[in-house]
Protein backbone atom coordinates (compact mmCIF):
# COMPACT_ATOMS: atom_id res chain seq x y z
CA UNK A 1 18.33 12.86 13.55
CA UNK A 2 15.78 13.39 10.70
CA UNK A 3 15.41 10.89 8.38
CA UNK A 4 14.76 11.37 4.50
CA UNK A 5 12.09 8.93 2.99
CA UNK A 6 13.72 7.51 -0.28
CA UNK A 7 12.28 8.68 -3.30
CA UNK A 8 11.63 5.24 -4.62
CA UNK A 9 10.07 4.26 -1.24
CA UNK A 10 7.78 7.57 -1.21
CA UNK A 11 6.90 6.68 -4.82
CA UNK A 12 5.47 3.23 -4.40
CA UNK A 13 3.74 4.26 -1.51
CA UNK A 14 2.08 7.16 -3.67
CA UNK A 15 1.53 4.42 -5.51
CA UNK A 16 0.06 2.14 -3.19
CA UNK A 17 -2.24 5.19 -2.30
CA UNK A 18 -3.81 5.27 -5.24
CA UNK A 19 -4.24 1.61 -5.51
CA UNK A 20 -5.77 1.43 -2.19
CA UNK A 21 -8.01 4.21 -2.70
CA UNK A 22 -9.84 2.99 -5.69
CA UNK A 23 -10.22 -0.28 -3.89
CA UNK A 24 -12.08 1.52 -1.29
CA UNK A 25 -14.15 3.34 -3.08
CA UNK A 26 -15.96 0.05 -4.57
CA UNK A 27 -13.76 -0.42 -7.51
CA UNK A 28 -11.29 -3.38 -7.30
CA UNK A 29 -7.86 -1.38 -7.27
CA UNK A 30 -5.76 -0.62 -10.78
CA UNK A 31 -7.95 -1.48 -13.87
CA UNK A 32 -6.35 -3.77 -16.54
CA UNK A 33 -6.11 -2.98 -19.80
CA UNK A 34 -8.43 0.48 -19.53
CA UNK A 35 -11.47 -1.55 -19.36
CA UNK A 36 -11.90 -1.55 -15.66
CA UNK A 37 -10.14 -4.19 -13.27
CA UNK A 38 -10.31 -7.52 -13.92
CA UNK A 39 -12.30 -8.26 -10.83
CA UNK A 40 -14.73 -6.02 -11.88
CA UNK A 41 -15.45 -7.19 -15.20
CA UNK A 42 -15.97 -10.65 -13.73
CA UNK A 43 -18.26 -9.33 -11.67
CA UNK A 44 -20.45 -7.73 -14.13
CA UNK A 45 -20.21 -10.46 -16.39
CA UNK A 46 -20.18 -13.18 -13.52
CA UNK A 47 -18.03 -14.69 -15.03
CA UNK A 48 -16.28 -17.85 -12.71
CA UNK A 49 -13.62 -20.10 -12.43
CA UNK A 50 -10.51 -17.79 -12.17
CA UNK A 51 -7.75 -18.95 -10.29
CA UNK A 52 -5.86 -16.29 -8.27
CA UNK A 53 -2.66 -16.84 -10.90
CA UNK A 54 -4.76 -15.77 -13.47
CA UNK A 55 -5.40 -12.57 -11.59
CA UNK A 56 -2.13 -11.89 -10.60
CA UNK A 57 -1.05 -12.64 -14.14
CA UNK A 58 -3.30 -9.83 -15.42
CA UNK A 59 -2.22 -7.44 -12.90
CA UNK A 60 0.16 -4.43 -13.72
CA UNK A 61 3.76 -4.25 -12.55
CA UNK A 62 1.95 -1.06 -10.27
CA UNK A 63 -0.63 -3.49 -9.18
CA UNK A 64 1.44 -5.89 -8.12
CA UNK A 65 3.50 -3.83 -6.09
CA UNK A 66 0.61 -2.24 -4.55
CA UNK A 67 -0.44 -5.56 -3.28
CA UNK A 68 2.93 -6.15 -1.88
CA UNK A 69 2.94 -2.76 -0.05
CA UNK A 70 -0.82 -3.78 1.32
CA UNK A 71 0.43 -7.08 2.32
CA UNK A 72 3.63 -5.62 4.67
CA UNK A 73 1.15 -2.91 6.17
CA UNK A 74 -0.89 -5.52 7.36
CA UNK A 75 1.90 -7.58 8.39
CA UNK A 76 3.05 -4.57 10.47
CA UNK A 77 -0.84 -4.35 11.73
CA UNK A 78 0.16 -7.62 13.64
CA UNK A 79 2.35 -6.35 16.35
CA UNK A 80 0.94 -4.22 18.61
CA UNK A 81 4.10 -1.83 18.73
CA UNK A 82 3.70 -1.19 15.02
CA UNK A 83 -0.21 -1.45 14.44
CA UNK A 84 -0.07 2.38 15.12
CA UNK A 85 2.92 3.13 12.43
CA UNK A 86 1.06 1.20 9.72
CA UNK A 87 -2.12 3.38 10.57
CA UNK A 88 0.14 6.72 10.50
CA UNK A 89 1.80 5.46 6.43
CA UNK A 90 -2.21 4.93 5.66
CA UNK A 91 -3.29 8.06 6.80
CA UNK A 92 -0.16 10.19 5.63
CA UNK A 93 -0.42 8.40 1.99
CA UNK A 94 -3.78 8.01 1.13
CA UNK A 95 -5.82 10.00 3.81
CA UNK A 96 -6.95 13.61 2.92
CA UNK A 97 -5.88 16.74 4.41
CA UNK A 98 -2.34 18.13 5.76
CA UNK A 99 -0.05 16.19 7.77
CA UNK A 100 -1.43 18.35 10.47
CA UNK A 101 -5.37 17.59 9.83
CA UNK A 102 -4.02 13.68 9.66
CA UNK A 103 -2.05 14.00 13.32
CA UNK A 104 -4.99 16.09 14.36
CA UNK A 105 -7.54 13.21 13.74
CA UNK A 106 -5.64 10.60 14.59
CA UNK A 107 -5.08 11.94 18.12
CA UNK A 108 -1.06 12.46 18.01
CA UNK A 109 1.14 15.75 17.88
CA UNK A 110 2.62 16.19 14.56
CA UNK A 111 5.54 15.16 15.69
CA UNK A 112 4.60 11.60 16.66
CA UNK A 113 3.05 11.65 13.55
CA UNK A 114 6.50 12.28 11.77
CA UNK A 115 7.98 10.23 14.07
CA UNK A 116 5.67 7.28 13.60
CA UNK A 117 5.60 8.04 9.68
CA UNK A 118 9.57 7.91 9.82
CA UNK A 119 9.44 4.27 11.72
CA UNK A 120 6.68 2.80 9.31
CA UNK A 121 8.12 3.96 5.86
CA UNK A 122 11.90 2.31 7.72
CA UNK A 123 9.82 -0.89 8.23
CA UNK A 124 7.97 -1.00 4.63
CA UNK A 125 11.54 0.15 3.12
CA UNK A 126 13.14 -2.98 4.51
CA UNK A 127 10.57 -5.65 4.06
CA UNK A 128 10.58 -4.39 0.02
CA UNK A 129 14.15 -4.86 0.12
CA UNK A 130 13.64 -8.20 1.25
CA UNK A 131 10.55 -8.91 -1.10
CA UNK A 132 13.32 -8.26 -4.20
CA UNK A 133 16.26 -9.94 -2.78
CA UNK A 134 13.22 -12.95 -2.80
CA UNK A 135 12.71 -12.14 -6.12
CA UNK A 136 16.09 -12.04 -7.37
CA UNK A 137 16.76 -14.79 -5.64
CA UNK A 138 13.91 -17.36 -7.16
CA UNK A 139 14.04 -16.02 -10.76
């Protein structure tokens, strides 16, 4: 049986790529504004006292669901059985190369790596589905 990521899915993890990239390459993840992240401009202008709601408050809709996306990869990076599927979604989303090259370096057959891509996007797909019927749910 193959299974079709949903678009919506597939687009907020592109989007979480390119969240998670800039964070990694020493900026602070989605600027604010257009004048660079807000953790960045408190750190060039050292500026102290922020409480996390303020950050979160300043963060774009994007952001925020990039942080969400981080948040269920790393919860998934807790079970052994699924520490490998949440590597596979970080590699196929915002790692470079085909899905091939990614397979390739990661030591699997492209096939696993589908297979494993398949049963990490499931797992992300269902925990967002819970984060919003949360949301809903509180307001």
């Amino acid at each position: 049986m193959k299974i079709k990521i949903f678009p919506i899915i597939d687009a907020r993890l592109e989007g979480w790529a390119q969240w998670y990239l800039r964070m990694t390459d020493g900026s602070a993840g989605y600027p604010v504004g257009g004048s660079g992240s807000i953790l960045q401009r408190m750190m060039s202008q050292s500026v102290g006292g922020y409480s996390r709601r303020d950050l979160h408050a300043e963060m774009s809709r994007e952001a925020q669901d990039a942080v969400v996306i981080e948040s269920i990869l790393l919860d998934m990076e807790g079970y052994e059985e699924m520490a490998r599927n949440a590597a596979v979604v970080r590699e196929r989303y915002a790692g470079r190369g085909t899905n091939e090259q990614k397979a390739a370096r990661m030591g699997m057959s492209k096939d696993t790596f589908k297979h494993r891509l398949d049963q990490g996007t499931i797992w992300v797909a269902s925990a967002i589905q819970k984060d919003m019927r949360l949301e809903r749910k509180n307001g």
